[in-house]
Every structure is written in structure tokens, then in C-alpha cells.
C-alpha atoms as a PDB file:
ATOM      1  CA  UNK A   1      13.118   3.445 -16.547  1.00  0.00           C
ATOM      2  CA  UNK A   2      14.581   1.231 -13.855  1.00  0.00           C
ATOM      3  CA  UNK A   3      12.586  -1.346 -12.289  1.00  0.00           C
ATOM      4  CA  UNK A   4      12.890   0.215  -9.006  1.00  0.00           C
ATOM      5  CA  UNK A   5      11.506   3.140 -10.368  1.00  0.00           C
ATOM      6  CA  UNK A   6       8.795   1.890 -12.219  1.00  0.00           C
ATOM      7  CA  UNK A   7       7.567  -0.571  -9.229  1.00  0.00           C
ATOM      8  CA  UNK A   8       7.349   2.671  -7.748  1.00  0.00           C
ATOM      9  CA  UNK A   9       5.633   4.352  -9.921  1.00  0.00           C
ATOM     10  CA  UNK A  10       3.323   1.345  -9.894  1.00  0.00           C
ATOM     11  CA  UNK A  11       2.695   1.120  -5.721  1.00  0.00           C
ATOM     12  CA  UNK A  12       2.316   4.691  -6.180  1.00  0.00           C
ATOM     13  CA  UNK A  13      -0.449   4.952  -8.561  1.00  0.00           C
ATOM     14  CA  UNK A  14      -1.812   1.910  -6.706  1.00  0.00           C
ATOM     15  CA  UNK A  15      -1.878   3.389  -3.147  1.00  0.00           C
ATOM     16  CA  UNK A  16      -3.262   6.708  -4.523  1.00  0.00           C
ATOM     17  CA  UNK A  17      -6.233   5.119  -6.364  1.00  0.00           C
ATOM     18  CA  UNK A  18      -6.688   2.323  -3.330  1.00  0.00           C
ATOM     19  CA  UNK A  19      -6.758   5.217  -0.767  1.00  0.00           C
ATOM     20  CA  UNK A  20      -9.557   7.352  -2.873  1.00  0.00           C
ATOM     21  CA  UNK A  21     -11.845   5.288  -3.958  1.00  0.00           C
ATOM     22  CA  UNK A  22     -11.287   5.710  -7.340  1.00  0.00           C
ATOM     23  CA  UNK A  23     -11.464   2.549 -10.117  1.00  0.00           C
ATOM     24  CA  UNK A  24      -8.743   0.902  -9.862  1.00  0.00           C
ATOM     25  CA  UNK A  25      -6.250   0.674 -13.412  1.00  0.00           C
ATOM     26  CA  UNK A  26      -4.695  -2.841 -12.027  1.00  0.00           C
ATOM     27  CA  UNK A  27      -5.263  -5.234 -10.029  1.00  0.00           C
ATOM     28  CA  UNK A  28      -5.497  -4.974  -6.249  1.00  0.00           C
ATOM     29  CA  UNK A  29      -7.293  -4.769  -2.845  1.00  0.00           C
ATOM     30  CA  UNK A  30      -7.172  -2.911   0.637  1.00  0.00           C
ATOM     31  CA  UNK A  31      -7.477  -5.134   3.300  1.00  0.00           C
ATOM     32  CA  UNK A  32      -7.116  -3.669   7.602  1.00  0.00           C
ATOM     33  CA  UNK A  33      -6.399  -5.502  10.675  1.00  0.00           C
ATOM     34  CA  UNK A  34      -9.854  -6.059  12.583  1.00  0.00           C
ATOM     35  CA  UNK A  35      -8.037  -3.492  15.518  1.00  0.00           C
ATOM     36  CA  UNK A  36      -8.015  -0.635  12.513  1.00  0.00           C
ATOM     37  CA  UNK A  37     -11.152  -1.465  10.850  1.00  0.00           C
ATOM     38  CA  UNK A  38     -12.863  -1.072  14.513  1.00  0.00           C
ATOM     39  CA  UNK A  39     -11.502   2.536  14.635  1.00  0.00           C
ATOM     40  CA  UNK A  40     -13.783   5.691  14.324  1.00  0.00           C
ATOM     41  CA  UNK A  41     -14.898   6.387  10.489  1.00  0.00           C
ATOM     42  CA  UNK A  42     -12.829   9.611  11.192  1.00  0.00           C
ATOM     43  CA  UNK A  43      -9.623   8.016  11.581  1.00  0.00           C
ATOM     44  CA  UNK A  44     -10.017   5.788   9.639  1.00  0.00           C
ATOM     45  CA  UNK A  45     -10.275   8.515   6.808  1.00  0.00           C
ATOM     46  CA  UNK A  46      -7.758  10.278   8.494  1.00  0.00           C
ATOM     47  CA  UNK A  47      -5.535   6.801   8.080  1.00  0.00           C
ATOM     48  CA  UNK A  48      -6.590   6.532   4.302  1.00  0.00           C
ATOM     49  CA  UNK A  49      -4.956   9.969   3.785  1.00  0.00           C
ATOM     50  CA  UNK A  50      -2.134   9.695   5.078  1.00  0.00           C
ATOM     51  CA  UNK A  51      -1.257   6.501   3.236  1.00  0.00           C
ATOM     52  CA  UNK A  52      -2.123   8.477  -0.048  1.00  0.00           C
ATOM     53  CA  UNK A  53       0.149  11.386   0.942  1.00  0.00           C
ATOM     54  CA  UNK A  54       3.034   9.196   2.403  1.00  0.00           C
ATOM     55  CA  UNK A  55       6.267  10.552   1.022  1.00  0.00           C
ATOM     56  CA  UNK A  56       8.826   9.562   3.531  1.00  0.00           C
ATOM     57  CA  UNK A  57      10.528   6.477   2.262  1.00  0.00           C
ATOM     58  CA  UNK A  58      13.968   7.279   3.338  1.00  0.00           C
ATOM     59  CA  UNK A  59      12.962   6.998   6.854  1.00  0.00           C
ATOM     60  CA  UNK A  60      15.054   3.732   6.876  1.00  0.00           C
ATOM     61  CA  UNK A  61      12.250   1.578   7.732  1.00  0.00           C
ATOM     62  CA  UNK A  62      11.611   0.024   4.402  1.00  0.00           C
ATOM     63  CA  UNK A  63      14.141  -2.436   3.120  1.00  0.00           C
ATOM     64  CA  UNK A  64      13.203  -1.361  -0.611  1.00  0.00           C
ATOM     65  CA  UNK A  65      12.550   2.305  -0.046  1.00  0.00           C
ATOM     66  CA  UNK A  66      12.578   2.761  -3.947  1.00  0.00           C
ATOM     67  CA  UNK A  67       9.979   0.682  -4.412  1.00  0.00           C
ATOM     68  CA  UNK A  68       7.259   2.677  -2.474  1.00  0.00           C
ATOM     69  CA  UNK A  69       5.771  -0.302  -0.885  1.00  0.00           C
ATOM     70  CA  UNK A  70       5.947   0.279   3.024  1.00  0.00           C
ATOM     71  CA  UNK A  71       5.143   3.646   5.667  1.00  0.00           C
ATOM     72  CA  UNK A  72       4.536   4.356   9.016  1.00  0.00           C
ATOM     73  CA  UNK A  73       2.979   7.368  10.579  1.00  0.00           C
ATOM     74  CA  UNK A  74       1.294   8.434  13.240  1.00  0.00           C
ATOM     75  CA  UNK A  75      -2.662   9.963  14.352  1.00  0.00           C
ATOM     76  CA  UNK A  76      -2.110  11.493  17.666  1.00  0.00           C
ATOM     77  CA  UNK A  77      -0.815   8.555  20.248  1.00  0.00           C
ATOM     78  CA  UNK A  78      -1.503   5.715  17.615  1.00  0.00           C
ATOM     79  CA  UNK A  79       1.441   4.562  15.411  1.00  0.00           C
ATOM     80  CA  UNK A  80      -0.190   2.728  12.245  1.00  0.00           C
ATOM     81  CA  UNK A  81       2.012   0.910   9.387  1.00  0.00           C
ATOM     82  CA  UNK A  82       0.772   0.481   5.827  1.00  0.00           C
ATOM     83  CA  UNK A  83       2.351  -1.761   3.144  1.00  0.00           C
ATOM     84  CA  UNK A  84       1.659  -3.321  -0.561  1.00  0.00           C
ATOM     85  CA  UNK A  85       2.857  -6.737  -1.746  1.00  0.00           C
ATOM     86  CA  UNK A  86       2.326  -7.875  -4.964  1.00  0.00           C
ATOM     87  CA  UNK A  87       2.349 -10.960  -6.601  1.00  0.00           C
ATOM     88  CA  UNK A  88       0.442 -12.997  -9.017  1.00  0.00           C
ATOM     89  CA  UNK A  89      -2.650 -13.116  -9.351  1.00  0.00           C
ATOM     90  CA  UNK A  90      -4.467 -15.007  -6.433  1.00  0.00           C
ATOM     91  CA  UNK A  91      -6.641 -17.312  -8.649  1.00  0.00           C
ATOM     92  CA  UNK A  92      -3.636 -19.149 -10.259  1.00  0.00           C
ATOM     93  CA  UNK A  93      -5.169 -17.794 -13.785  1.00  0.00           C
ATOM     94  CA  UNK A  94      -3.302 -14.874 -14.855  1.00  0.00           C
ATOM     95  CA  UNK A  95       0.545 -14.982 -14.648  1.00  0.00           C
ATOM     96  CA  UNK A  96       1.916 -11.768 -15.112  1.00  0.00           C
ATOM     97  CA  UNK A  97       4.899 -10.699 -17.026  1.00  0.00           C
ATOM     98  CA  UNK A  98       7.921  -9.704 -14.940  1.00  0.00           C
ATOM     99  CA  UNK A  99       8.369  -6.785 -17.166  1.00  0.00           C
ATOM    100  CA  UNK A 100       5.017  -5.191 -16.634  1.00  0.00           C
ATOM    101  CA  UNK A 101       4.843  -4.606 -12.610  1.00  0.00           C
ATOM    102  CA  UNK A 102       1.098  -3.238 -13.423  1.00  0.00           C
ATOM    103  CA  UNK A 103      -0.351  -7.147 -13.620  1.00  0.00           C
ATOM    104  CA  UNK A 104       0.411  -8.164 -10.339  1.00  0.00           C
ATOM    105  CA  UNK A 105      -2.055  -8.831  -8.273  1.00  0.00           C
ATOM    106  CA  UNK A 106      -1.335  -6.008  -5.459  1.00  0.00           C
ATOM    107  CA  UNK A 107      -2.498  -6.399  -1.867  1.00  0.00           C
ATOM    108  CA  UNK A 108      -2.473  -2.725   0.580  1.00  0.00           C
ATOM    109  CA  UNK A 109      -2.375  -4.152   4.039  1.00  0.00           C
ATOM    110  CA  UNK A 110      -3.394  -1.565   6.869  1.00  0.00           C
ATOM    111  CA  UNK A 111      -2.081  -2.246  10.505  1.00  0.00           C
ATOM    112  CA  UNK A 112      -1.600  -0.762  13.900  1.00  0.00           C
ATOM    113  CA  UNK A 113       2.549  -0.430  14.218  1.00  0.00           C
ATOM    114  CA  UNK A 114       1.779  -2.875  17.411  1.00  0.00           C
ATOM    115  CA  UNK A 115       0.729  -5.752  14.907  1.00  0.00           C
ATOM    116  CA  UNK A 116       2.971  -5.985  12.679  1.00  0.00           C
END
């Protein structure tokens, strides 16, 4: 498998546990701009699932569309962007190997499009 594809694969499984609440198998955190974490709990639901179901990564806003790691969409007027970096691991203990994109520490940053 390419390493394109398998970052991918990676974000994916990532953003999917992230966005449901479910244990996550690597490490990794959600963190949202104050503006998004002020928002209704029903949008802000509404937000988390559409970052789970995001599919459009040919939408040429992405520089590394086949890595999975950035989206935009939309909930009625408000334009919201969503994107994962990864690196290592934020206490300076674990340094992951390059070959195993699973170890690195991954970070899913929320944001109204008007923020970034």
C-alpha cells in the first residue's frame, strides 16, 4: 500500500472514531474554535457528522487530497472547515516510526471557514 493511501486510511479511521465517540485505536484529540464550540448542541452534532461522512476530497481544496486530512462543508448559511495534522507525539516521549502513520500523535481541528 502506498503511503498516501495508507495515511488515508489512517485520517480516515481517525476522523470516524474522533467524530463518534468511540475509543480511540491511536493516538489523537478533537479540539474546536471557541466560535464552534459556542454553537447549539444540535449543530454541533450535526458538524460531527458531517466530518465523519466527508467524502469529497477532490474538491481541490486540499493540497494532499489523498491523504484525507482536510474538508469543508456547509449547515445552512454557515461554512465550517475541518482538518487533522499529525505529528509526534506532543510529550517529546514517543517518536514514532515513519513507516507506521498509526503512532502519530493526530490532532482534528474544527473551525468556522471564516477562521481559518
Amino acid at each position: 500500500m502506498g503511503s498516501e493511501k495508507l495515511i488515508a486510511q489512517v485520517n480516515d479511521t481517525f476522523r470516524h472514531e474522533a467524530t463518534t465517540g468511540t475509543k480511540l485505536s491511536m493516538p489523537g484529540i478533537i479540539v474546536a474554535t471557541r466560535r464552534v464550540q459556542a454553537l447549539p448542541d444540535t449543530v454541533k452534532r450535526a458538524v460531527l457528522e458531517q466530518i465523519r461522512a466527508y467524502d469529497n476530497f477532490d474538491d481541490g481544496d486540499d493540497d494532499f487530497p489523498d491523504e484525507h486530512g482536510r474538508g469543508q462543508f456547509s449547515i445552512g448559511e454557515q461554512m465550517f472547515v475541518w482538518k487533522i495534522d499529525w505529528t509526534a507525539d506532543p510529550t517529546g516521549i514517543v517518536i514514532p516510526e515513519s513507516e507506521r502513520p498509526e503512532t502519530f500523535f493526530r490532532v482534528l481541528t474544527i473551525m468556522c471557514a471564516e477562521e481559518e
